[in-house]
Protein backbone atom coordinates (compact mmCIF):
# COMPACT_ATOMS: atom_id res chain seq x y z
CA UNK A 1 4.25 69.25 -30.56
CA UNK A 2 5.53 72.48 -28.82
CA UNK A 3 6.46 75.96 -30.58
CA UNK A 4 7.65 78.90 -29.06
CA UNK A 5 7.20 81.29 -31.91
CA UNK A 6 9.30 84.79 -32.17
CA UNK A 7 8.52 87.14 -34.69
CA UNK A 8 12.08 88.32 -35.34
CA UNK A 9 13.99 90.75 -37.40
CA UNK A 10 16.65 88.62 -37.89
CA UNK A 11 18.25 85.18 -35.95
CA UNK A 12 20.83 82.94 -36.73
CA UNK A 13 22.07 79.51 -35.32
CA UNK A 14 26.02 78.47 -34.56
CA UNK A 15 27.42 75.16 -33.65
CA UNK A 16 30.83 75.08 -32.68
CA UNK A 17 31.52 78.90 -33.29
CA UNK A 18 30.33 78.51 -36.96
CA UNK A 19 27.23 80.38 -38.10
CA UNK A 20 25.00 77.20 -39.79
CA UNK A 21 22.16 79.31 -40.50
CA UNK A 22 20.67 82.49 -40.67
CA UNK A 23 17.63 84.49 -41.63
CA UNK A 24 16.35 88.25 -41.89
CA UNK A 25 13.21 89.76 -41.51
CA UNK A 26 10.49 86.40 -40.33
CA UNK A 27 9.74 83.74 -37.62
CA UNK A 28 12.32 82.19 -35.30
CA UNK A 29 10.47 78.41 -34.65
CA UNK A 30 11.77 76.64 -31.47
CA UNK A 31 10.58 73.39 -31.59
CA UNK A 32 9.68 70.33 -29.52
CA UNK A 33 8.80 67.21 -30.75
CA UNK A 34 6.10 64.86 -28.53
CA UNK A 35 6.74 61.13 -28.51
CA UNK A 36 3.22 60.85 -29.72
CA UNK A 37 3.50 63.23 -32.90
CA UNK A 38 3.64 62.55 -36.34
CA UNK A 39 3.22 63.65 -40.11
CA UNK A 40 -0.43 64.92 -39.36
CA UNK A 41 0.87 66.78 -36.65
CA UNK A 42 3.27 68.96 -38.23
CA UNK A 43 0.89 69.40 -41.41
CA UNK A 44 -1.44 70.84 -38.75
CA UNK A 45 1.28 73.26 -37.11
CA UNK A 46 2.71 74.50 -40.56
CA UNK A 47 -0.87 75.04 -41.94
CA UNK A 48 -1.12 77.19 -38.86
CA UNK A 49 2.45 78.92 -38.72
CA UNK A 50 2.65 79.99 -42.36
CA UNK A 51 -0.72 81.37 -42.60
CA UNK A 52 -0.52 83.14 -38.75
CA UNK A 53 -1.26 87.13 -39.34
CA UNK A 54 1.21 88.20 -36.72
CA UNK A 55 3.23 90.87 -38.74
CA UNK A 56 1.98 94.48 -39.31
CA UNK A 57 0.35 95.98 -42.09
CA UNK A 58 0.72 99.45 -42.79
CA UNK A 59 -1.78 100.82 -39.90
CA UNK A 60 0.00 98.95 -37.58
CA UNK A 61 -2.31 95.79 -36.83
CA UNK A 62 -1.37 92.45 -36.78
CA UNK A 63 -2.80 90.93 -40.45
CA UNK A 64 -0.21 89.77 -42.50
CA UNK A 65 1.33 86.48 -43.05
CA UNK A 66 5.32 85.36 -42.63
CA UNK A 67 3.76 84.36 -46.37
CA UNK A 68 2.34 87.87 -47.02
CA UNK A 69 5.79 89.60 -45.85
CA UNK A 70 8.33 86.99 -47.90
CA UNK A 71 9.48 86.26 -44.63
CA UNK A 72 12.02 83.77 -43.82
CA UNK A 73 11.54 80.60 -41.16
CA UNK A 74 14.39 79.50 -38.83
CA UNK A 75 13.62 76.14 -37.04
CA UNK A 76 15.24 74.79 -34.12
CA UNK A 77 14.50 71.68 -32.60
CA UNK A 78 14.24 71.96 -28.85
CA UNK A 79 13.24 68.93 -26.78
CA UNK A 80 13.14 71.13 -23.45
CA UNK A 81 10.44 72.79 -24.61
CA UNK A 82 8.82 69.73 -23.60
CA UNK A 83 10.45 69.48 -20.11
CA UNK A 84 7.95 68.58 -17.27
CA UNK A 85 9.11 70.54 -14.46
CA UNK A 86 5.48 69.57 -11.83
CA UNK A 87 8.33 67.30 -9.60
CA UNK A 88 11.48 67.44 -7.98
CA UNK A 89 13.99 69.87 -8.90
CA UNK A 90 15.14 68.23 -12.41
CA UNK A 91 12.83 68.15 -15.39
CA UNK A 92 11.66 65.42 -17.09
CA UNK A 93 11.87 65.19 -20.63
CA UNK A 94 10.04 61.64 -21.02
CA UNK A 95 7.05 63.47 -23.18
CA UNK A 96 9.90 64.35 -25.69
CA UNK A 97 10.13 62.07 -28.41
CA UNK A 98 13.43 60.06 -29.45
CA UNK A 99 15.58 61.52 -31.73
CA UNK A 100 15.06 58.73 -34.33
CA UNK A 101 11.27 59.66 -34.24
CA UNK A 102 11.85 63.20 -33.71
CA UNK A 103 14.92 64.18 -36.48
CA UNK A 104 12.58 63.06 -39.13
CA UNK A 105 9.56 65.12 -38.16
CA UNK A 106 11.89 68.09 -37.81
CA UNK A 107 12.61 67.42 -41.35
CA UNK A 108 9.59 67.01 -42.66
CA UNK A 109 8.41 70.21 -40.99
CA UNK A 110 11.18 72.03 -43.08
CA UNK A 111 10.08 70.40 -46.28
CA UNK A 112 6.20 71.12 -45.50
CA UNK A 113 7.34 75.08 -44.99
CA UNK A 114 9.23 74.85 -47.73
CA UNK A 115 6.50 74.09 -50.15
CA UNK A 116 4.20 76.82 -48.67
CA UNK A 117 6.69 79.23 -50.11
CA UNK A 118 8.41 80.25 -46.98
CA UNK A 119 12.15 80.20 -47.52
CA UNK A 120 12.75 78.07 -44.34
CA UNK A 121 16.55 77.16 -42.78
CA UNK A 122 17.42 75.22 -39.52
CA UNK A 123 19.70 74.62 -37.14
CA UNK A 124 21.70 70.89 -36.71
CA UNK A 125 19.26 68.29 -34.86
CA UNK A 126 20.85 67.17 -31.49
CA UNK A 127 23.56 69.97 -31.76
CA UNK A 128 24.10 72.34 -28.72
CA UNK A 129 23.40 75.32 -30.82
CA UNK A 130 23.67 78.68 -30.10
CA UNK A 131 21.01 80.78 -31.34
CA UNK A 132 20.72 84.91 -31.45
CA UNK A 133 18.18 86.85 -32.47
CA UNK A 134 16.34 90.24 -32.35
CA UNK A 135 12.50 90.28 -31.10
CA UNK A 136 10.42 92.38 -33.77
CA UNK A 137 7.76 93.79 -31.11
CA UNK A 138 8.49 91.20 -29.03
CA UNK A 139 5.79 89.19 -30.60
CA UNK A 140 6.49 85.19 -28.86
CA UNK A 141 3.90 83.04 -29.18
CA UNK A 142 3.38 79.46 -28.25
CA UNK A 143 1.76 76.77 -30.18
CA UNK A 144 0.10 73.62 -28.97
CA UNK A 145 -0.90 70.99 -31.40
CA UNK A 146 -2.29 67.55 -30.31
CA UNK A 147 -1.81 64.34 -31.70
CA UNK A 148 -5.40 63.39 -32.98
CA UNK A 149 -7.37 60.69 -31.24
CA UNK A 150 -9.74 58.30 -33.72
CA UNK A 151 -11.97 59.99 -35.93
CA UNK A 152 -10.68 63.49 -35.25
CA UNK A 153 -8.16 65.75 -37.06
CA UNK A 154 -5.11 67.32 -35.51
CA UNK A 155 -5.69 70.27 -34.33
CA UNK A 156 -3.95 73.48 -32.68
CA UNK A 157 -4.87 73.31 -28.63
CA UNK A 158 -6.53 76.71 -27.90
CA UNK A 159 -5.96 78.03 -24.94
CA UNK A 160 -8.58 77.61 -22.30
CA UNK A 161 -10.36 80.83 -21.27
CA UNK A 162 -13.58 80.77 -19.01
C-alpha cells in the first residue's frame, strides 16, 4: 500500500461536476492499493495515519495528532500511485491491485479510521474524480507499508538512510 499524505486545511472531491465529499481542517489520503495487500495492511497504515504528530501545537512543532486536532480524513483511492514508470515511456500499473480486491480494502480503511474517532469521508472508487485542496504548510508525506512475509507483522517501510 501507497499514501501520499497532505496535511490540508480543507479538500474536497467532485465527480461529474458534483461535490461528493468534503472536509475542513485534517489529512487529504491518496491512496494506492498493492495486489498483495490486505486487512493487516491497512490496520498497519491507519494505526500509523491517525496517530502521526504532523500538526502544530502551540510553539509551532509538529506533535499533535489528526486525532489530537478533531481533524477530518478525506480518502481517495489512487491506483497510479502505484505506477512503475523504470521502462518505456508508459507506466505500468501491474503492482496495483484489481478493483474487486482493492474497493474493499478502500472500504475497510474508511471503517478502521472511522472507529479511531477520525471523522473520515471519501471519494467514489474507480471514479475520475476531481479533487482540490489547500496544503497546510505544505506538509506531504508518503507512506509505505508492506505486506508481511511469515512470522512477521506488517509494518510501515522506513525509508532507507545510510
Amino acid at each position: 500500500m501507497r499514501v501520499v499524505l497532505q496535511r490540508v486545511k480543507r479538500a474536497s472531491v467532485r465527480v461529474a461536476g458534483d461535490e461528493v465529499a468534503a472536509i475542513g481542517p485534517g489529512l487529504l489520503l491518496l491512496v494506492g492499493i498493492e495486489a498483495s495487500d490486505g486487512e493487516e495492511v491497512v490496520r498497519s497504515a491507519v494505526a500509523k495515519l491517525a496517530g502521526l504528530r504532523i500538526f502544530p501545537d502551540d510553539d509551532g512543532k509538529m506533535n499533535h495528532s489528526v486525532l489530537d486536532t478533531e481533524g477530518e480524513v478525506l480518502v481517495v483511492s489512487q491506483f497510479t500511485l502505484l505506477g512503475d514508470m523504470t521502462r518505456g515511456r508508459r507506466p505500468s500499473f501491474t503492482a496495483a491491485a484489481a478493483p474487486d480486491v482493492a474497493a474493499p480494502l478502500i472500504d475497510y480503511m474508511v471503517e478502521e479510521l472511522r472507529r479511531t474517532g477520525v471523522p473520515t469521508r471519501t471519494g467514489v472508487f474507480g471514479a475520475s474524480m476531481e479533487v482540490e485542496l489547500v496544503n497546510d504548510g505544505p506538509v506531504t508525506l508518503l507512506l509505505d507499508v508492506q505486506t508481511a512475509t511469515p512470522g512477521s507483522a506488517a509494518s510501515p517501510a522506513s525509508a532507507s538512510r545510510p
